[in-house]
C-alpha atoms as a PDB file:
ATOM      1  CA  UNK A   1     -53.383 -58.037 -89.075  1.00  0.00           C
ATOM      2  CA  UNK A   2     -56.575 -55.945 -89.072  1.00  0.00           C
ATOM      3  CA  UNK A   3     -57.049 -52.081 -88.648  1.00  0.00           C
ATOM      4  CA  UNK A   4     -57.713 -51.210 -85.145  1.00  0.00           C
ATOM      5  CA  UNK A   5     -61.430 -50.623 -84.386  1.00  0.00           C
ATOM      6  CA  UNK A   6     -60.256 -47.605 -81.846  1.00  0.00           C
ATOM      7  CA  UNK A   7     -57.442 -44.831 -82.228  1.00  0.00           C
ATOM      8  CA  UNK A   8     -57.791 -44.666 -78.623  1.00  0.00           C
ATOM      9  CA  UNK A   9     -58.307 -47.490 -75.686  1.00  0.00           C
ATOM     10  CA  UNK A  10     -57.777 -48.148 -71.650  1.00  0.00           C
ATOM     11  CA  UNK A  11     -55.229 -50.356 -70.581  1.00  0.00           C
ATOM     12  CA  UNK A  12     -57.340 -53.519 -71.222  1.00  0.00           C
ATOM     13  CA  UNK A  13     -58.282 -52.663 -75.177  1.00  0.00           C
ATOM     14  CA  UNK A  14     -60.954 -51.038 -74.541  1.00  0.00           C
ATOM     15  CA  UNK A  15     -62.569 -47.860 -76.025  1.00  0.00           C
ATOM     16  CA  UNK A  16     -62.457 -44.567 -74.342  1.00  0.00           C
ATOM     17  CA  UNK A  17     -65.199 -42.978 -72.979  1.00  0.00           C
ATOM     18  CA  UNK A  18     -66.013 -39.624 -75.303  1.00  0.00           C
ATOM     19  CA  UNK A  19     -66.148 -37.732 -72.227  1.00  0.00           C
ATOM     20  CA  UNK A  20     -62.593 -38.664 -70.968  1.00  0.00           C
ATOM     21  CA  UNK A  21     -61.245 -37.796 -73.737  1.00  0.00           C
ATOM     22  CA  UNK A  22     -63.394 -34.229 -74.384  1.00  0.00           C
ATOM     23  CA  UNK A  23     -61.913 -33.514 -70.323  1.00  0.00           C
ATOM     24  CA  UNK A  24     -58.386 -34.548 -71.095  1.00  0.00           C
ATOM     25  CA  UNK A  25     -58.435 -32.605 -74.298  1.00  0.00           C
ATOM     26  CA  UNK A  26     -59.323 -29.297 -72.343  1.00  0.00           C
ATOM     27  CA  UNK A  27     -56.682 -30.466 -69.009  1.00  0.00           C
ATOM     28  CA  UNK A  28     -53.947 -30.702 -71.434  1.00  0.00           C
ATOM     29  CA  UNK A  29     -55.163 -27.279 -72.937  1.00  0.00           C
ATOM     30  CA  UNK A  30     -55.427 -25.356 -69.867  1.00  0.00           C
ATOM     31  CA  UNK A  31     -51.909 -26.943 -69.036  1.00  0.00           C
ATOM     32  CA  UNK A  32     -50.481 -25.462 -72.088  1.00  0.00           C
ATOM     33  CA  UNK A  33     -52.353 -22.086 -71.591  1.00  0.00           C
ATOM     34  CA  UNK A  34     -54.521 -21.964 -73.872  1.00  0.00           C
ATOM     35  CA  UNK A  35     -57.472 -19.678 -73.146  1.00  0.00           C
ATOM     36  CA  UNK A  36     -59.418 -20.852 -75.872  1.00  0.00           C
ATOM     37  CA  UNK A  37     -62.169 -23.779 -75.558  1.00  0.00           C
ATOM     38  CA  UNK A  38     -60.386 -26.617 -77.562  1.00  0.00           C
ATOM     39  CA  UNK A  39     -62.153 -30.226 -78.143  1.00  0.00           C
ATOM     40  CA  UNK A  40     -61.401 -33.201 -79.734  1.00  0.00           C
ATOM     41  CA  UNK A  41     -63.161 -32.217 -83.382  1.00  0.00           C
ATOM     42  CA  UNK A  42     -61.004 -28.872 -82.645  1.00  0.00           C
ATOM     43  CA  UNK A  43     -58.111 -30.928 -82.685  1.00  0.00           C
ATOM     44  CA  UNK A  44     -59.429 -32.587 -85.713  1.00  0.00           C
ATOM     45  CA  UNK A  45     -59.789 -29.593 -87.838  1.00  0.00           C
ATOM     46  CA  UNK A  46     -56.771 -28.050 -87.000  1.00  0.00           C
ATOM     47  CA  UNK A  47     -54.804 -31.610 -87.593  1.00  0.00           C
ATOM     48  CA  UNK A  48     -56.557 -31.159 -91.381  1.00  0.00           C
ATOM     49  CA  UNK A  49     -55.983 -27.821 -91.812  1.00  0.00           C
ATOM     50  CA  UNK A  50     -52.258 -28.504 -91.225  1.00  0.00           C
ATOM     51  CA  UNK A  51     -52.221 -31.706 -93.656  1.00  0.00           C
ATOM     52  CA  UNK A  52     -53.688 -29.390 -96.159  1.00  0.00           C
ATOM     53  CA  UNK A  53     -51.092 -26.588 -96.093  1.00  0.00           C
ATOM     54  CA  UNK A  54     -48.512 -28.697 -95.373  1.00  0.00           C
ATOM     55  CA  UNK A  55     -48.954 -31.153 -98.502  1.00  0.00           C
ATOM     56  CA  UNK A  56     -51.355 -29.110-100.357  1.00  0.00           C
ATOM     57  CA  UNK A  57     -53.218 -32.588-101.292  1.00  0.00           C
ATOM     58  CA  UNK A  58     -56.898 -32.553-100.573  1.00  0.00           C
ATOM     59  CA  UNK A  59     -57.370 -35.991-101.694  1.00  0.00           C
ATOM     60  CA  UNK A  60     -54.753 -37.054 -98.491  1.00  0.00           C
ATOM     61  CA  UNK A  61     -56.767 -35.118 -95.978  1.00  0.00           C
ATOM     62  CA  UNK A  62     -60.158 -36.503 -96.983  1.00  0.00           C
ATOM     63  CA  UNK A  63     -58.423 -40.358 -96.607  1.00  0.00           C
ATOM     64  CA  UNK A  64     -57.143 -38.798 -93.524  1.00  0.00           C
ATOM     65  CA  UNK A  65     -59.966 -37.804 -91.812  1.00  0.00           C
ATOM     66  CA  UNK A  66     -62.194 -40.771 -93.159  1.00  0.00           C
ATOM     67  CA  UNK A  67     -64.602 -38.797 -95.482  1.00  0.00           C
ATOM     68  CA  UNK A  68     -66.330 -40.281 -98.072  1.00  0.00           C
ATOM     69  CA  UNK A  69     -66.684 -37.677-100.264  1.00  0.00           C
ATOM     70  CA  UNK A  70     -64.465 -35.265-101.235  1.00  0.00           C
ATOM     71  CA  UNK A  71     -66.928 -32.161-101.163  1.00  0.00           C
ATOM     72  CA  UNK A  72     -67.219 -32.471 -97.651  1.00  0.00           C
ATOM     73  CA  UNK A  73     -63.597 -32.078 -96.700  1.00  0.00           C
END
């Protein structure tokens, strides 16, 4: 079996719509109380931040987060 072309899909397999996702992001947010604007590549950054501290391995969170190169992590 393949990899999965999207994280993130409807019902039916198919993709979500960026903009769905950027308003659930900030629902879910204001639902929590946080104050803060939060999107999706917010949630990405802080999801590599904590990889990073928590395994100290820079090498994971580049895989991780699908960068080719490791000076852009």
């Amino acid at each position: 079996m393949g990899a999965a072309e999207h994280a993130f899909t409807t019902l039916e397999g198919k993709p979500l719509n960026h903009r769905y996702v950027q308003a659930m992001v900030q629902r879910y947010a204001a639902k929590a109380g946080i104050t803060k604007h939060v999107t999706p590549h917010t949630l990405r950054h802080t999801f590599g931040t904590c990889l990073l501290r928590a395994t100290k391995n820079v090498v994971l969170v580049q895989k991780a987060l699908g960068y080719a190169n490791l000076s852009t992590t």
